[in-house]
C-alpha atoms as a PDB file:
ATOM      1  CA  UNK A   1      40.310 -15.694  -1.591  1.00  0.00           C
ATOM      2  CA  UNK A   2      36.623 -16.766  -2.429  1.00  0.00           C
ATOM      3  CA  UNK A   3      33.974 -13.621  -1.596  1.00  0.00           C
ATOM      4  CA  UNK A   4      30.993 -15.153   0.606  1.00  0.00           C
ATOM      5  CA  UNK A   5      27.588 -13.938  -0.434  1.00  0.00           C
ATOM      6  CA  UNK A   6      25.357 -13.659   2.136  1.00  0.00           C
ATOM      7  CA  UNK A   7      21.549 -13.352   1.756  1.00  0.00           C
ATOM      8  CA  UNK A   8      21.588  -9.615   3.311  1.00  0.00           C
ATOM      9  CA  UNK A   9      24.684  -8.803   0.252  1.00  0.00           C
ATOM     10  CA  UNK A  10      22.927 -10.707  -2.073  1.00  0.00           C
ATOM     11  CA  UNK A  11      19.494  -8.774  -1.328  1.00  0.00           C
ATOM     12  CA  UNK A  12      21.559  -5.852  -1.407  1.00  0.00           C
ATOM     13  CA  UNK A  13      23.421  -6.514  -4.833  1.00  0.00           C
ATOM     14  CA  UNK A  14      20.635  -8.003  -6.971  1.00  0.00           C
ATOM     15  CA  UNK A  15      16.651  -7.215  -5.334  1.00  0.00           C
ATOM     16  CA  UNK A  16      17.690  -3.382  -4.264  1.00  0.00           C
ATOM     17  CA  UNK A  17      18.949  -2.677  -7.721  1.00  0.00           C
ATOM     18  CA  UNK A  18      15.967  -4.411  -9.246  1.00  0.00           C
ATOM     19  CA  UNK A  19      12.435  -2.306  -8.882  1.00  0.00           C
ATOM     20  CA  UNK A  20      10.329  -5.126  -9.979  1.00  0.00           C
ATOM     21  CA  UNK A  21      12.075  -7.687  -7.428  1.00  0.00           C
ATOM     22  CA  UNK A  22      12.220  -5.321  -4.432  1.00  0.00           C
ATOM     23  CA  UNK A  23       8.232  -4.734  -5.280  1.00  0.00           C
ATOM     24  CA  UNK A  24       7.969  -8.182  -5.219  1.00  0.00           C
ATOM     25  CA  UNK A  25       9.854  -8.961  -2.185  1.00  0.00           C
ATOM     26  CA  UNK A  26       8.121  -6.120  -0.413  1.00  0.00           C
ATOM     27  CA  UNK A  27       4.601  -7.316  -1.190  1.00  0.00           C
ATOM     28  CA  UNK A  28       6.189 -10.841   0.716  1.00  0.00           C
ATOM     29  CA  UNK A  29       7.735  -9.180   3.739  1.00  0.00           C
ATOM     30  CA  UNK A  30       5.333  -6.130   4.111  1.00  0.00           C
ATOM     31  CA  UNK A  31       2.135  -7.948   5.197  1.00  0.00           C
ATOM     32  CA  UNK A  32       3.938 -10.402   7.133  1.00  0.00           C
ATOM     33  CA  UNK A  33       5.504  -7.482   9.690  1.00  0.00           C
ATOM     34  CA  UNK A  34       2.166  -5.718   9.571  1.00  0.00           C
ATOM     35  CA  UNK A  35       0.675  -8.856  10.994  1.00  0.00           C
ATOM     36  CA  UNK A  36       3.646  -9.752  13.545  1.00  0.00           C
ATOM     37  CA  UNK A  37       3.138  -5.975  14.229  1.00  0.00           C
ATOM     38  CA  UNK A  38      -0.387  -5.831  15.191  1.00  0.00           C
ATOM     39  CA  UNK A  39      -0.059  -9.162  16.945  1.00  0.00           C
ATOM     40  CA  UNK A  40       2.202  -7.768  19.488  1.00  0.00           C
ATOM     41  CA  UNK A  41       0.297  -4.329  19.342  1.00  0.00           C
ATOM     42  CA  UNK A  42      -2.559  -6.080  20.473  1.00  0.00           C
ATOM     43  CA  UNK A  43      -0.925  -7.738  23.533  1.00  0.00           C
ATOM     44  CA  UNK A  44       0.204  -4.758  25.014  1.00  0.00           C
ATOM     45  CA  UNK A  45      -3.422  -3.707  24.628  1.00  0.00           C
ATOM     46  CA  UNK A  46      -3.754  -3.590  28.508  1.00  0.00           C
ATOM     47  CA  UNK A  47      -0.574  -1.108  28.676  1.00  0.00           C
ATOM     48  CA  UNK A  48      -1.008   3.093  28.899  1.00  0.00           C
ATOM     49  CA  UNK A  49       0.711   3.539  25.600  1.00  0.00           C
ATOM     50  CA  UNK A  50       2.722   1.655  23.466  1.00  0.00           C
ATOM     51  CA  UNK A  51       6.316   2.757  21.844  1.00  0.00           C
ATOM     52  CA  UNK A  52       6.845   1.053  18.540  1.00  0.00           C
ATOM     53  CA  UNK A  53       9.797   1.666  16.423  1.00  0.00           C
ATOM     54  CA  UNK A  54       8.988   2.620  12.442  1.00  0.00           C
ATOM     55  CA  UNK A  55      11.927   2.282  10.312  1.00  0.00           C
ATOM     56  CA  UNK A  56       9.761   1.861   6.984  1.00  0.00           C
ATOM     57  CA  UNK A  57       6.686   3.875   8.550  1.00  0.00           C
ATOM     58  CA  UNK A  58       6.335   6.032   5.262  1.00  0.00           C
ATOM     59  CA  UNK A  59       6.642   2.765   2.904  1.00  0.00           C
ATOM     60  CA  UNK A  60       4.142   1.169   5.395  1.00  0.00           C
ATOM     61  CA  UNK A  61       2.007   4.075   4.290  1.00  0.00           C
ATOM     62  CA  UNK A  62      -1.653   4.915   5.748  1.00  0.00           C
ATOM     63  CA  UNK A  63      -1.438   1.000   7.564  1.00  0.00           C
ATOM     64  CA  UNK A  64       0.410   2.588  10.779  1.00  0.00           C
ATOM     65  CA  UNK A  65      -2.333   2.845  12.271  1.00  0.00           C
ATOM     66  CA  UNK A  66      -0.495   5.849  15.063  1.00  0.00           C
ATOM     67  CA  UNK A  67      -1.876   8.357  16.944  1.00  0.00           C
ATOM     68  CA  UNK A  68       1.004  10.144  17.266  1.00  0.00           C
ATOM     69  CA  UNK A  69       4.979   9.957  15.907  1.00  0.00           C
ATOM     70  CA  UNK A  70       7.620  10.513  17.626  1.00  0.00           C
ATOM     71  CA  UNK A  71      10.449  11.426  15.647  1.00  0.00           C
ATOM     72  CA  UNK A  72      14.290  10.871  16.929  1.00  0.00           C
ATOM     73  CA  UNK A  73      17.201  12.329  14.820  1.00  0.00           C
ATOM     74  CA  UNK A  74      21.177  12.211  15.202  1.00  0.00           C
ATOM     75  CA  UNK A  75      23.751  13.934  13.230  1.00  0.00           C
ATOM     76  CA  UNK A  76      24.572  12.313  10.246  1.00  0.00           C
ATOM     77  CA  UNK A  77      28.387  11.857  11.470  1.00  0.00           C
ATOM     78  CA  UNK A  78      26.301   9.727  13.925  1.00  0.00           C
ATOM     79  CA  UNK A  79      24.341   7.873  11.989  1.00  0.00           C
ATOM     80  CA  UNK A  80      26.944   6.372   9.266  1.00  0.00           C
ATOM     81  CA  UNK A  81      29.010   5.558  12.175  1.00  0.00           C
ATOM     82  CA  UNK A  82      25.772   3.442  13.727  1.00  0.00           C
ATOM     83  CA  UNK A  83      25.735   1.781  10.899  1.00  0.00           C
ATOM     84  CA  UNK A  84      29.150   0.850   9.913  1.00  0.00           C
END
């Protein structure tokens, strides 16, 4: 049986085990969801508050731009199971 590569695997095999490529793919993808980010951060500008979720918030670094974080946690029995 032939294995399939798909981008996410292949992104997973070659770029994470690569510093220099994941650097480089990061300094793609990075601005681009900043951007798409405050786009739709500035349409909700009529709301109370908005609720945004942060996955890379610490990679993002001081560009969050928050006034406050909300942190959610789950056991990690939990989380592996989310994410299988």
């Amino acid at each position: 049986m032939q294995k399939v590569c798909t981008t996410s695997s292949y992104v997973a095999s070659v770029v994470f085990k690569n510093e220099d490529l994941l650097k480089k793919l990061n300094a793609i993808i990075h601005p681009v969801v900043m951007q798409d980010t405050e786009r739709w951060v500035s349409e909700k500008s009529g709301s109370a508050y908005v609720i945004k979720e942060a996955a890379i918030m610490n990679k993002a670094g001081d560009r969050n731009n928050l006034d406050f974080v909300i942190v959610v946690e789950a056991p990690a029995k939990l989380r592996i199971k989310r994410i299988l």
